[in-house]
Protein backbone atom coordinates (compact mmCIF):
# COMPACT_ATOMS: atom_id res chain seq x y z
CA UNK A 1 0.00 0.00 0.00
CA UNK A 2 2.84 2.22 0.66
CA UNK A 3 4.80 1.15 -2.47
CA UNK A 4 1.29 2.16 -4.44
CA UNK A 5 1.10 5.74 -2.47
CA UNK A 6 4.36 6.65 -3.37
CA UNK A 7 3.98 5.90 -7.48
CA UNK A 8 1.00 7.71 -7.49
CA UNK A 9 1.33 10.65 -5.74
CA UNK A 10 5.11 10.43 -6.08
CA UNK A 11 7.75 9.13 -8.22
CA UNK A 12 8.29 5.69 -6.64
CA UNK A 13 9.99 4.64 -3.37
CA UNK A 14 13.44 5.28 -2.78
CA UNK A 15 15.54 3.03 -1.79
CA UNK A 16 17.39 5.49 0.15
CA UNK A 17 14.69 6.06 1.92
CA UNK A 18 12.48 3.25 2.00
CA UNK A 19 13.20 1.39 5.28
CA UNK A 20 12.50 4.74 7.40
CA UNK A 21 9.28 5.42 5.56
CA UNK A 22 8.31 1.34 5.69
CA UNK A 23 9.01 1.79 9.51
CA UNK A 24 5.50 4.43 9.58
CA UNK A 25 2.50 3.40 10.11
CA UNK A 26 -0.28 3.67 7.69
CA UNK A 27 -1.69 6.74 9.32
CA UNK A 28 0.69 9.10 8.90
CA UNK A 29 1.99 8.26 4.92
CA UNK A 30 -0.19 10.65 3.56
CA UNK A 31 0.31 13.74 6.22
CA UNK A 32 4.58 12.91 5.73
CA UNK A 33 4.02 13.11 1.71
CA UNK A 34 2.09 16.15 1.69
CA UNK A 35 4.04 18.28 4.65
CA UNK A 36 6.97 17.23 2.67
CA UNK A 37 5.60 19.21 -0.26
CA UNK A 38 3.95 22.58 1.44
CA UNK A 39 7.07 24.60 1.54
CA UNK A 40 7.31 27.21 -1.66
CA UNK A 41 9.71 25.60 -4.14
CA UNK A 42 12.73 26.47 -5.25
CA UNK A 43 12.36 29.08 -9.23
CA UNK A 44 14.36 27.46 -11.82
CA UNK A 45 16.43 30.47 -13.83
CA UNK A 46 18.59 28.75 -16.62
CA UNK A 47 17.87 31.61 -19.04
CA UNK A 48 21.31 32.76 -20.28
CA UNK A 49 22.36 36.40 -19.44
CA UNK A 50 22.28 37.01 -23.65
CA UNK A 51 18.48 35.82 -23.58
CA UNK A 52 18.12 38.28 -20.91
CA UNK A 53 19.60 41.07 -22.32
CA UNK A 54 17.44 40.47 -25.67
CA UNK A 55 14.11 39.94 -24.10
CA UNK A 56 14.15 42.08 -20.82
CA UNK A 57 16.22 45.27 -22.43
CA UNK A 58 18.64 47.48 -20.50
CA UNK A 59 16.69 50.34 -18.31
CA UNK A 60 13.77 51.99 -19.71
CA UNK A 61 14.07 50.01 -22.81
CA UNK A 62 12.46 46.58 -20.69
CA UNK A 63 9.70 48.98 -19.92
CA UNK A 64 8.39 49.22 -23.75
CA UNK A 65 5.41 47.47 -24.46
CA UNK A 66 5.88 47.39 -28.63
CA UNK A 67 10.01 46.29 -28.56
CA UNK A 68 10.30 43.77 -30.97
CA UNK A 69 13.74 42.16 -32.17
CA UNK A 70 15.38 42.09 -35.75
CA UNK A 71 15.90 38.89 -37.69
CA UNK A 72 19.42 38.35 -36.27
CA UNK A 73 18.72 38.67 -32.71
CA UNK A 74 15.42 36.33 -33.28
CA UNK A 75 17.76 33.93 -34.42
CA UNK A 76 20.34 33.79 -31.87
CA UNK A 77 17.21 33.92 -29.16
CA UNK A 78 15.88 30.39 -30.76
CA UNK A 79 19.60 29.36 -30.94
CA UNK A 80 20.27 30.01 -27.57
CA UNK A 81 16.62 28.64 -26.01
CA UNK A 82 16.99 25.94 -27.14
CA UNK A 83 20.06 25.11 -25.25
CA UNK A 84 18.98 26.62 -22.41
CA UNK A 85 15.14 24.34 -22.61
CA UNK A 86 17.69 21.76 -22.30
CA UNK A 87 19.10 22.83 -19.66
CA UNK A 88 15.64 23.62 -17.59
CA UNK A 89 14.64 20.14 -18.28
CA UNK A 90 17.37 18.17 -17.28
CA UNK A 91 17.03 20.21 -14.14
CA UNK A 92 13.74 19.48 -13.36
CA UNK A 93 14.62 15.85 -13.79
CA UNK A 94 17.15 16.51 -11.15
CA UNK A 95 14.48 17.97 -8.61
CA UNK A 96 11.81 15.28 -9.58
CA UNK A 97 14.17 12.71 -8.92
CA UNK A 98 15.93 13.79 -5.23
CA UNK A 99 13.40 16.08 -3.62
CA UNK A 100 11.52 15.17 -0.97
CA UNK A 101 8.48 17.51 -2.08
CA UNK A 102 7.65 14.14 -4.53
CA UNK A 103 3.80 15.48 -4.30
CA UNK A 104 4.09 19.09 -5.38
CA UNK A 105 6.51 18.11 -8.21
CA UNK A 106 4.10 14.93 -9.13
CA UNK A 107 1.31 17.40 -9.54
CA UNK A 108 3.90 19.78 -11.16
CA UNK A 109 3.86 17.22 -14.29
CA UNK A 110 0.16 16.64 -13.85
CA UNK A 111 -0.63 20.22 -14.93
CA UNK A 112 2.37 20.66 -17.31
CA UNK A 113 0.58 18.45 -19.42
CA UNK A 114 -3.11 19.64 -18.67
CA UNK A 115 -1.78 23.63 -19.51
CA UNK A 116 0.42 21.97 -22.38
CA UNK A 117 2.63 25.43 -24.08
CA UNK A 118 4.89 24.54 -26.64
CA UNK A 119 7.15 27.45 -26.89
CA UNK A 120 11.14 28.07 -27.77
CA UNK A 121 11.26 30.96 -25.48
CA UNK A 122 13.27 29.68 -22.25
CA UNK A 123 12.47 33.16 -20.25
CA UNK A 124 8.61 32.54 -20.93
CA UNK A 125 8.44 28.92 -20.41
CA UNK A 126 10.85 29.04 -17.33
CA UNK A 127 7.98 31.42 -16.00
CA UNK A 128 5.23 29.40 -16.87
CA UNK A 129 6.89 27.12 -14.76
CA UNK A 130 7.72 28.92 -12.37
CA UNK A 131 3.54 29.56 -12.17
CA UNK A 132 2.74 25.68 -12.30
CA UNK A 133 5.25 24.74 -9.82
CA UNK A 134 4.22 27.19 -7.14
CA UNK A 135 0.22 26.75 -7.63
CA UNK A 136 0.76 22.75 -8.09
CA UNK A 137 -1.20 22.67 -4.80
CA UNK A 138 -2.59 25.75 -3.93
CA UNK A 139 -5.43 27.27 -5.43
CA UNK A 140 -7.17 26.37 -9.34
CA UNK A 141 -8.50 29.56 -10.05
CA UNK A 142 -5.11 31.17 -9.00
CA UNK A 143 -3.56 28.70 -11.28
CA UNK A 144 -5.67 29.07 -14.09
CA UNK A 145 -5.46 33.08 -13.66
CA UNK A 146 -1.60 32.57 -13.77
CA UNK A 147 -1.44 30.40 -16.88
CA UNK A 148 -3.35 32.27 -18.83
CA UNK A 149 -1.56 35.62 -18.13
CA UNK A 150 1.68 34.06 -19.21
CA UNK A 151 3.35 34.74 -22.19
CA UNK A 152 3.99 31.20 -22.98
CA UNK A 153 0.22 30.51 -23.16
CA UNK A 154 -0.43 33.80 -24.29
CA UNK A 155 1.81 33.16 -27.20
CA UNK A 156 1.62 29.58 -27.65
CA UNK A 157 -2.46 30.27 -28.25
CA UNK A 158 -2.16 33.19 -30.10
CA UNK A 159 -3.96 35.89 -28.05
CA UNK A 160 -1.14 38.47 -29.21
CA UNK A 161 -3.11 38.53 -32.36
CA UNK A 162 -6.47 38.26 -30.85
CA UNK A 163 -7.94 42.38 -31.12
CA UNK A 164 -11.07 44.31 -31.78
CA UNK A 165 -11.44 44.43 -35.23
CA UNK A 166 -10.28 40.87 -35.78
CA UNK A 167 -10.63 38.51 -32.84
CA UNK A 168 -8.92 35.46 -32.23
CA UNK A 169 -10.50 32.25 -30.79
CA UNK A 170 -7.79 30.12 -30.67
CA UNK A 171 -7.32 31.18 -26.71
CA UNK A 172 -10.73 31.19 -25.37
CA UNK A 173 -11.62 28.06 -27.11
CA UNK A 174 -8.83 26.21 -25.56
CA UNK A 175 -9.47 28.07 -21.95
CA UNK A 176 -12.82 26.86 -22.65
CA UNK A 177 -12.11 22.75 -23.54
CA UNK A 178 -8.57 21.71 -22.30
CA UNK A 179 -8.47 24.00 -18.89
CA UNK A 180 -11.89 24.26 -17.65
CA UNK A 181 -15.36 22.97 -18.58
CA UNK A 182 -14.43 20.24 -21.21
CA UNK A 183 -16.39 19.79 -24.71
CA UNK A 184 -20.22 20.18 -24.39
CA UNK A 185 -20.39 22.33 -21.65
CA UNK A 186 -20.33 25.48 -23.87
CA UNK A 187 -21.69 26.69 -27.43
CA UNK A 188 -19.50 28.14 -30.20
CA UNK A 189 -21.16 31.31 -29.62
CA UNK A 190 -20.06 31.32 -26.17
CA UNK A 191 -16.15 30.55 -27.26
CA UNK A 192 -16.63 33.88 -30.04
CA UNK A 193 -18.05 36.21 -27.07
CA UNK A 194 -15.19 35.07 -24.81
CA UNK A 195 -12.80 35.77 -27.36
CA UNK A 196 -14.30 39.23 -27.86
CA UNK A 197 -13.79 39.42 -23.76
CA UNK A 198 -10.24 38.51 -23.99
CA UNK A 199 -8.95 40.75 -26.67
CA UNK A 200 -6.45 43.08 -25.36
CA UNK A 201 -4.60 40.01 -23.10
CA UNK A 202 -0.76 40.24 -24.25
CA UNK A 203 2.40 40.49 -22.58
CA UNK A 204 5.64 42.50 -22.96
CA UNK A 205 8.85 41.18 -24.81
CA UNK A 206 10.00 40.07 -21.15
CA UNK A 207 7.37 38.13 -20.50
CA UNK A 208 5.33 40.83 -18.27
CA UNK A 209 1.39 40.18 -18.45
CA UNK A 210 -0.04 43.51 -20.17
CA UNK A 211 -3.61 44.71 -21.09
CA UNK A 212 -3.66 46.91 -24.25
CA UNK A 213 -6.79 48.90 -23.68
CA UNK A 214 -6.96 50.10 -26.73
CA UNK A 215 -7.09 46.61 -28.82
CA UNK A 216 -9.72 45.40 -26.31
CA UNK A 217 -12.94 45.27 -27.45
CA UNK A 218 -15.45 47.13 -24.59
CA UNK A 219 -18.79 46.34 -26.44
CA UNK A 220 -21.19 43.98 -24.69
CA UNK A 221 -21.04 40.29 -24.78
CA UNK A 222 -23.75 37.34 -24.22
CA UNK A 223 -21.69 34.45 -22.54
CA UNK A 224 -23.58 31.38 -20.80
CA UNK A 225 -26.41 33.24 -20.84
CA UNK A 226 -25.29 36.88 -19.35
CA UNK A 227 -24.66 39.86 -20.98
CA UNK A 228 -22.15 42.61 -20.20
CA UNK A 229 -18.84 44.82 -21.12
CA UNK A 230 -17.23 41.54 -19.69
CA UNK A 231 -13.13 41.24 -19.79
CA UNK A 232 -11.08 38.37 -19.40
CA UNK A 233 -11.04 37.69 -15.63
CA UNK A 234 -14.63 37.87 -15.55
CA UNK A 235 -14.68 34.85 -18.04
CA UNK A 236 -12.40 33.30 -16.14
CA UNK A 237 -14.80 34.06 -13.19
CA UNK A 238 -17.41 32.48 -15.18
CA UNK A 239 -15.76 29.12 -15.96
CA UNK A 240 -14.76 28.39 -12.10
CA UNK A 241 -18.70 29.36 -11.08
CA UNK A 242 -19.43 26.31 -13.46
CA UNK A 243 -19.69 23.21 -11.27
CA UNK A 244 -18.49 21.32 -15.10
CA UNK A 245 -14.70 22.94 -14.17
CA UNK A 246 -14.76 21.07 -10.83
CA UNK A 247 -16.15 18.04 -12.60
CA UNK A 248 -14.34 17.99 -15.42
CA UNK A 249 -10.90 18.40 -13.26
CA UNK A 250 -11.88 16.04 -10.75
CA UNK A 251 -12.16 13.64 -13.95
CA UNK A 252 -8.72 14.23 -14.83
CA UNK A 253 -7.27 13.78 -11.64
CA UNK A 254 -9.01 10.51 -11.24
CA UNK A 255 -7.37 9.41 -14.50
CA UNK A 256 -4.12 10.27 -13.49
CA UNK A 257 -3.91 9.22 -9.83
CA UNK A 258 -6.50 6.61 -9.61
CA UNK A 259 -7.53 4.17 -12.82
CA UNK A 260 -8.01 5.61 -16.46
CA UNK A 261 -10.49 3.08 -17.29
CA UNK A 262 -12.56 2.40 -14.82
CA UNK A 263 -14.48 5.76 -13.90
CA UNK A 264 -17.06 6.11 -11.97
CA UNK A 265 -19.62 9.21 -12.52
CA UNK A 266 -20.93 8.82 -8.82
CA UNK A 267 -17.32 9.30 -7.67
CA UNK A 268 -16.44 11.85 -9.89
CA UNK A 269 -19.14 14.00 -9.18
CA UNK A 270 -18.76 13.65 -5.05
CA UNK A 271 -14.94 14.96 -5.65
CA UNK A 272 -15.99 17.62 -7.97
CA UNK A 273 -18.61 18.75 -5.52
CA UNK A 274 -16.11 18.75 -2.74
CA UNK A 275 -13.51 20.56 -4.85
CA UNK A 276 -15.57 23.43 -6.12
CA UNK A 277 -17.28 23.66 -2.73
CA UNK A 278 -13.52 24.49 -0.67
CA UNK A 279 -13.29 27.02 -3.62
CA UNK A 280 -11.15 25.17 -5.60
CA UNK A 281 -8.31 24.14 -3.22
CA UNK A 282 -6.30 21.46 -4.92
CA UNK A 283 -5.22 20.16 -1.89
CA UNK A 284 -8.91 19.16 -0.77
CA UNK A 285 -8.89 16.56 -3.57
CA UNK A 286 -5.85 15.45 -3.31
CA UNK A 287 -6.93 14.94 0.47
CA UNK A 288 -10.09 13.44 -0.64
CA UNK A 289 -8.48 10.46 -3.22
CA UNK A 290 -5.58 9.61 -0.80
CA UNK A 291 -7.41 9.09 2.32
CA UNK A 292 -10.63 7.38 0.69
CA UNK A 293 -10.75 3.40 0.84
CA UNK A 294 -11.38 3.09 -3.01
CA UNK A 295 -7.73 4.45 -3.68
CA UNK A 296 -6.32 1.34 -2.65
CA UNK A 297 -8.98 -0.97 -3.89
CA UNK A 298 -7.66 -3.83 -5.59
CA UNK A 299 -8.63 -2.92 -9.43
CA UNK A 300 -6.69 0.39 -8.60
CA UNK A 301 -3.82 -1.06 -8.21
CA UNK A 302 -0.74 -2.00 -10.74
CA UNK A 303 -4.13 -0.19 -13.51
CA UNK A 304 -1.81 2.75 -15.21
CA UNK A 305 1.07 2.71 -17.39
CA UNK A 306 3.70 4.66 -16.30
CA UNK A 307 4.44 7.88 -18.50
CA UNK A 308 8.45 7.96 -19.35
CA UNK A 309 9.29 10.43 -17.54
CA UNK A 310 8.21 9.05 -13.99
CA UNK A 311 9.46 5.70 -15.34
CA UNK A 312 12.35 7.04 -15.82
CA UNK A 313 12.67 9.34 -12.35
CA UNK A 314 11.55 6.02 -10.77
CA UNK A 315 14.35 4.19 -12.11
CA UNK A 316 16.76 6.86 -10.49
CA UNK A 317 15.06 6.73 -7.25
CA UNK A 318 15.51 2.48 -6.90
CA UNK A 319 18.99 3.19 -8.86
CA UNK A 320 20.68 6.21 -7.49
CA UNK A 321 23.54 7.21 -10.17
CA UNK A 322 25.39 9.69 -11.48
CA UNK A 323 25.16 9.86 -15.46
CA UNK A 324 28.21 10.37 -17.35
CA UNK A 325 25.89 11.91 -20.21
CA UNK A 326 23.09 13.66 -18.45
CA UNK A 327 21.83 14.93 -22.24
CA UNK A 328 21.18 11.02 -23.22
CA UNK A 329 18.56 11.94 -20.97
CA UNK A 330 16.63 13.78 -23.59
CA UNK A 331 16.96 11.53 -26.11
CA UNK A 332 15.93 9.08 -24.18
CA UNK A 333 12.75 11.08 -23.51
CA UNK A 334 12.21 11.30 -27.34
CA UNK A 335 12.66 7.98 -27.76
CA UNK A 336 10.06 6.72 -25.02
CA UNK A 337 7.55 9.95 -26.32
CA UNK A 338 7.62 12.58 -23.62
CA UNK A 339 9.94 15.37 -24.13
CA UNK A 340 9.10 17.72 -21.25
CA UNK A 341 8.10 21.38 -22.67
CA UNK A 342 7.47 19.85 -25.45
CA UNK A 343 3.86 18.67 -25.87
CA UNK A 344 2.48 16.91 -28.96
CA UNK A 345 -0.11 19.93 -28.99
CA UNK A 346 -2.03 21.86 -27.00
CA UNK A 347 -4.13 18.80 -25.34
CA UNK A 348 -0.74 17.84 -23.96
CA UNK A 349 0.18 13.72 -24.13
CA UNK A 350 -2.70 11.21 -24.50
CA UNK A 351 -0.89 9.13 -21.32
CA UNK A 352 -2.44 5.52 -20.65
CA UNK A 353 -2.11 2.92 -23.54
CA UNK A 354 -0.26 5.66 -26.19
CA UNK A 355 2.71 5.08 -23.91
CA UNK A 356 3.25 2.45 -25.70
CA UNK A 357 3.56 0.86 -28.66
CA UNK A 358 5.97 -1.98 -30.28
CA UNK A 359 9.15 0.22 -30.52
CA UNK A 360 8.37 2.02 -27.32
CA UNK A 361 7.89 -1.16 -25.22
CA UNK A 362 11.11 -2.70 -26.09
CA UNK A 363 13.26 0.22 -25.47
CA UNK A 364 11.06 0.47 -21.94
CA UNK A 365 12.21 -2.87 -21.02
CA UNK A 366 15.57 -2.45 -22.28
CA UNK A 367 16.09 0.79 -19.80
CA UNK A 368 17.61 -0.99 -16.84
CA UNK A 369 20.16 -3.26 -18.92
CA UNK A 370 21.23 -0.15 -21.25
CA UNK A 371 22.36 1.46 -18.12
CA UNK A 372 23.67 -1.67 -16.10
CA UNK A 373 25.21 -2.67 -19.31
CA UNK A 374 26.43 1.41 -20.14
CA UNK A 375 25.26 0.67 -23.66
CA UNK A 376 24.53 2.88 -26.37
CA UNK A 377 20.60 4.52 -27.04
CA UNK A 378 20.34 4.77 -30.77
CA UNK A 379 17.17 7.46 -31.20
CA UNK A 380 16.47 8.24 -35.01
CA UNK A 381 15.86 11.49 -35.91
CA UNK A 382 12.70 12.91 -36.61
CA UNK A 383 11.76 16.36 -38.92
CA UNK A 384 10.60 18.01 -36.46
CA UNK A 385 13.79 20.15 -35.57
CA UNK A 386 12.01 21.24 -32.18
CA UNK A 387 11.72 17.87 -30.91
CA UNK A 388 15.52 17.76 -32.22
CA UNK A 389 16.37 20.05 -29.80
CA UNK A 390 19.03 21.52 -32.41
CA UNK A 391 20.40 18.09 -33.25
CA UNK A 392 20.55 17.50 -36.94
CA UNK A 393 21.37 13.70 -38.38
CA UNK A 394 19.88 10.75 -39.10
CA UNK A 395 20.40 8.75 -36.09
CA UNK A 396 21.77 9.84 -32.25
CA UNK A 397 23.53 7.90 -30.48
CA UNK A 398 23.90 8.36 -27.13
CA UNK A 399 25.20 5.76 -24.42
CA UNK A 400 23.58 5.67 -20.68
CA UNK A 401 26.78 5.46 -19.31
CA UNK A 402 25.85 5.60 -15.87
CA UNK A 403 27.92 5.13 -12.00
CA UNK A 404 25.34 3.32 -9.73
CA UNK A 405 25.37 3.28 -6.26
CA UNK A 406 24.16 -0.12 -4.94
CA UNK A 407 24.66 0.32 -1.83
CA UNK A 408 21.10 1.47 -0.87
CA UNK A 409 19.86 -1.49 -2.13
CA UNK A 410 22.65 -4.04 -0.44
CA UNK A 411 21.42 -2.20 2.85
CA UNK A 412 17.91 -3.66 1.99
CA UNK A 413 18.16 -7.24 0.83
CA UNK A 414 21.88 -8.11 1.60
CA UNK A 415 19.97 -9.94 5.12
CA UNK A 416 17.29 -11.41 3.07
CA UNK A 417 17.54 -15.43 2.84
CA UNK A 418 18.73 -16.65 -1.24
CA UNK A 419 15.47 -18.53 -0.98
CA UNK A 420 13.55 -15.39 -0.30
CA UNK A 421 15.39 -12.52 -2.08
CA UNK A 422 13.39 -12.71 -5.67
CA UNK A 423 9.89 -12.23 -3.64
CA UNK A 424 11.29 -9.35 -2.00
CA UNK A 425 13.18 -7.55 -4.26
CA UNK A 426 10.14 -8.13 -6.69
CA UNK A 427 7.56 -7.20 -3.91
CA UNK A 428 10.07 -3.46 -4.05
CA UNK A 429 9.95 -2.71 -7.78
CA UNK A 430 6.11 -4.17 -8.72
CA UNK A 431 2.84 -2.83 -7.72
CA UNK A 432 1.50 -5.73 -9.12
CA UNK A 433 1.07 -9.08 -6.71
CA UNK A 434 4.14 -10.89 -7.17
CA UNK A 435 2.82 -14.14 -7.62
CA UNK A 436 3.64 -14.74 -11.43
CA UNK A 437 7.08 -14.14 -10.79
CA UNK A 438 9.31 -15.39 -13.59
CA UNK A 439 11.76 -16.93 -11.63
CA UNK A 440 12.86 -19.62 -13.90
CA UNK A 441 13.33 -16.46 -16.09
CA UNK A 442 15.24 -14.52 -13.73
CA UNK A 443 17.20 -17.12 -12.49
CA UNK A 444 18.08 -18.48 -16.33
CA UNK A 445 19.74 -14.59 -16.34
CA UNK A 446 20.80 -13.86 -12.52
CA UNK A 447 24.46 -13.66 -11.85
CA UNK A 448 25.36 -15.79 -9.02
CA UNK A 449 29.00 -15.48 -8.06
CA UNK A 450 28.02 -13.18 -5.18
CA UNK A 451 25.00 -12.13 -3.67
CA UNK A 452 25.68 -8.70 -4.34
CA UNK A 453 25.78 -10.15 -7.84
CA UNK A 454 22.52 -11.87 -7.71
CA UNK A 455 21.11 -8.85 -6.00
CA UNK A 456 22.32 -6.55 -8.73
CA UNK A 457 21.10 -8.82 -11.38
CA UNK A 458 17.52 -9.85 -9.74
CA UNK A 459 16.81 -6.28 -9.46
CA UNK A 460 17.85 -5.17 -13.61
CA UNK A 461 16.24 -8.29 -14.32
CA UNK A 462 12.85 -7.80 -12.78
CA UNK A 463 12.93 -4.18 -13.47
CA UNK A 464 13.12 -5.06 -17.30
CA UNK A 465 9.63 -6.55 -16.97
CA UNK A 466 5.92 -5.53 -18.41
CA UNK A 467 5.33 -5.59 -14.64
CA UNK A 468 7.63 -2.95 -14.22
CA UNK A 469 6.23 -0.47 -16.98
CA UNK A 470 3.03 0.06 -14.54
CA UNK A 471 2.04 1.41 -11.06
């Protein structure tokens, strides 16, 4: 039960840390997880000074709402975000990986995909961030207010362009579907009013939220039924007032902490209720899922697929290492599908079963031998020079060479009887019951010259398993 409370509102058990927190009792799990996350985190800033000095000017120029940059220094800004994107990922990798505050950054990747912004600017999407990070279990409304001021979304959705004479959708339409109410809870004539409401939401070349009165458009609008000279907070007012936001949240929460396909309404509706009751205070539902009895029903259990990225945090959590090539991180992320700031589209990943395919499987099970192994990840490359990250060729390889420290996990088994140690070493890495062990399987590939040896192996062994790819 512990094991399963840790994947799902965490990144997996540690096995640094796992015989203190095995040593709790049930009661207190939940209250250590979540105290472990209240304190405000830590703002990423990888932005290079030369981005800086482009985007947020030198003294009153930073204070000019209409600077815009020549070809040249547009170029050398994409050039140099790019880099530094790299940079802010592999660093949140770092902090999802060795921070105790495994709730506030697990619900950090939660709504990095549910506000999915696909944008080269580091400064804006460090921000964004920054905003998603801080509100990961605070407040919705305060969240959605801060997303949608940000120049990443702003940008990303095109509101820059939305303006009186010639309004945009693009923004309200997604505020609309992917942040708030969901599809069917709103007409097309309410996404064109809203659009009308939001015209005039931009930001300055720094990143700075701005309203341009004078592209807003201050006629009267009809949305959901009332009319008025409405602007874009009073939409946004309007969405949270709609018991569908709660709903349709609650939904999505369910999905990712709980089971994607089994779903049901009665539940859904009790934690929506609950959530838009407390005024939207994420930490209510969180509350509300990890102390019910349902979360750790049986067919909740060992249900989702893990998304690369927290398979691949979890492996560094059992497997503590240092990489020799912390960028094969990346393209291993590209490989497996989940490139972090870099969303398929605005609906962020699908998640569950599109995790996974033929090709993605077998590099998911190869994972823990590539890096016992320090073999070489061959990723080939793809059009999409975004998704390259600035690396142009064919094929990339990369090699996982990586130093891992065992000694964590000799501290937990290295007492365990030979006759005992596949049951509990698989009892560590599965969330699935461990009766249909392979061990003829395992043993077939289990090194015995030492235990250390046998533990070693037993653990790459049984981490290279379908078992393994879910939590």
């Amino acid at each position: 039960m512990l094991h399963h409370l840790l994947w799902r509102f965490g990144f997996g058990p540690r096995t640094k840390s796992w015989t203190a927190w095995s040593a709790l009792p049930q009661e207190v799990w939940w209250p250590k997880l979540r105290d472990e996350s209240l304190a405000a985190p830590q703002h990423f800033d990888v932005a290079d000074n030369a981005v800086k000095g482009l985007l947020m000017g030198v003294g009153e120029l930073g204070k000019m709402e209409r600077r815009e940059l020549d070809k040249e220094q547009r170029k050398a800004l994409r050039k140099q975000s790019k880099e530094d994107l790299q940079n802010l990922n592999l660093l949140w990798l770092e902090e999802m990986t060795h921070t105790k505050a495994q709730l506030r950054e697990k619900m950090a990747l939660f709504w990095h995909g549910h506000f999915a912004s696909r944008n080269i600017n580091i400064l804006y999407q460090q921000q964004l961030l920054a905003v998603i990070r801080e509100q990961a279990l605070g407040n919705f409304g305060d969240l959605l207010r801060g997303v949608s001021k940000s120049a990443a979304m702003i940008s990303f959705l095109n509101n820059q362009q939305n303006k009186k004479q010639h309004p945009n959708e693009n923004f309200a339409r997604e505020v609309m579907e992917l942040f708030t109410l969901g599809r069917g809870n709103y007409t097309e004539n309410d996404i064109k009013e809203a659009a009308r409401a939001f015209t005039g939401w931009n930001h300055r070349l720094d990143g700075e939220f701005v309203f341009r009165k004078w592209d807003h458009d201050t006629g009267n609008k009809t949305i959901f039924g009332k009319t008025g000279a409405f602007g874009g907070d009073e939409v946004l007012d309007m969405l949270l007032e709609k018991r569908e936001t709660a709903w349709f949240i609650a939904r999505k929460l369910y999905r990712f902490l709980v089971n994607e396909q089994h779903i049901p309404e009665d539940r859904i509706r009790w934690l929506g209720d609950r959530f838009y009751d407390s005024g939207y205070k994420i930490m209510r539902i969180l509350e509300d899922i990890a102390r019910s009895d349902w979360f750790y029903a049986p067919e909740n259990r060992g249900c989702l697929i893990k998304s690369p990225v927290a398979l691949w945090v979890g492996i560094r959590r059992t497997l503590p290492m240092e990489l020799a090539d912390p960028e094969s991180q990346l393209m291993l992320q590209k490989a497996l599908g989940q490139i972090l700031f870099y969303p398929p589209n605005v609906a962020g990943w699908a998640g569950g079963k599109n995790w996974i395919d033929s090709s993605s499987l077998m590099l998911r099970l190869r994972i823990p031998q590539l890096i016992y192994l320090n073999q070489e990840l061959d990723v080939q490359g793809k059009a999409d020079d975004d998704q390259q990250m600035g690396q142009t060729g064919r094929g990339i390889n990369r090699r996982l060479t990586a130093d891992i420290d065992w000694k964590p996990a000799m501290d937990m088994f290295s007492q365990v009887p030979e006759q005992d140690l596949m049951e509990k070493i698989g009892g560590f890495l599965w969330s699935v019951r461990t009766k249909n062990l392979p061990k003829s399987v395992v043993e077939a590939h289990t090194q015995h010259q030492t235990k250390a040896d046998r533990i070693q192996s037993t653990i790459i062994q049984l981490m290279a398993t379908p078992e393994y790819q879910v939590c």
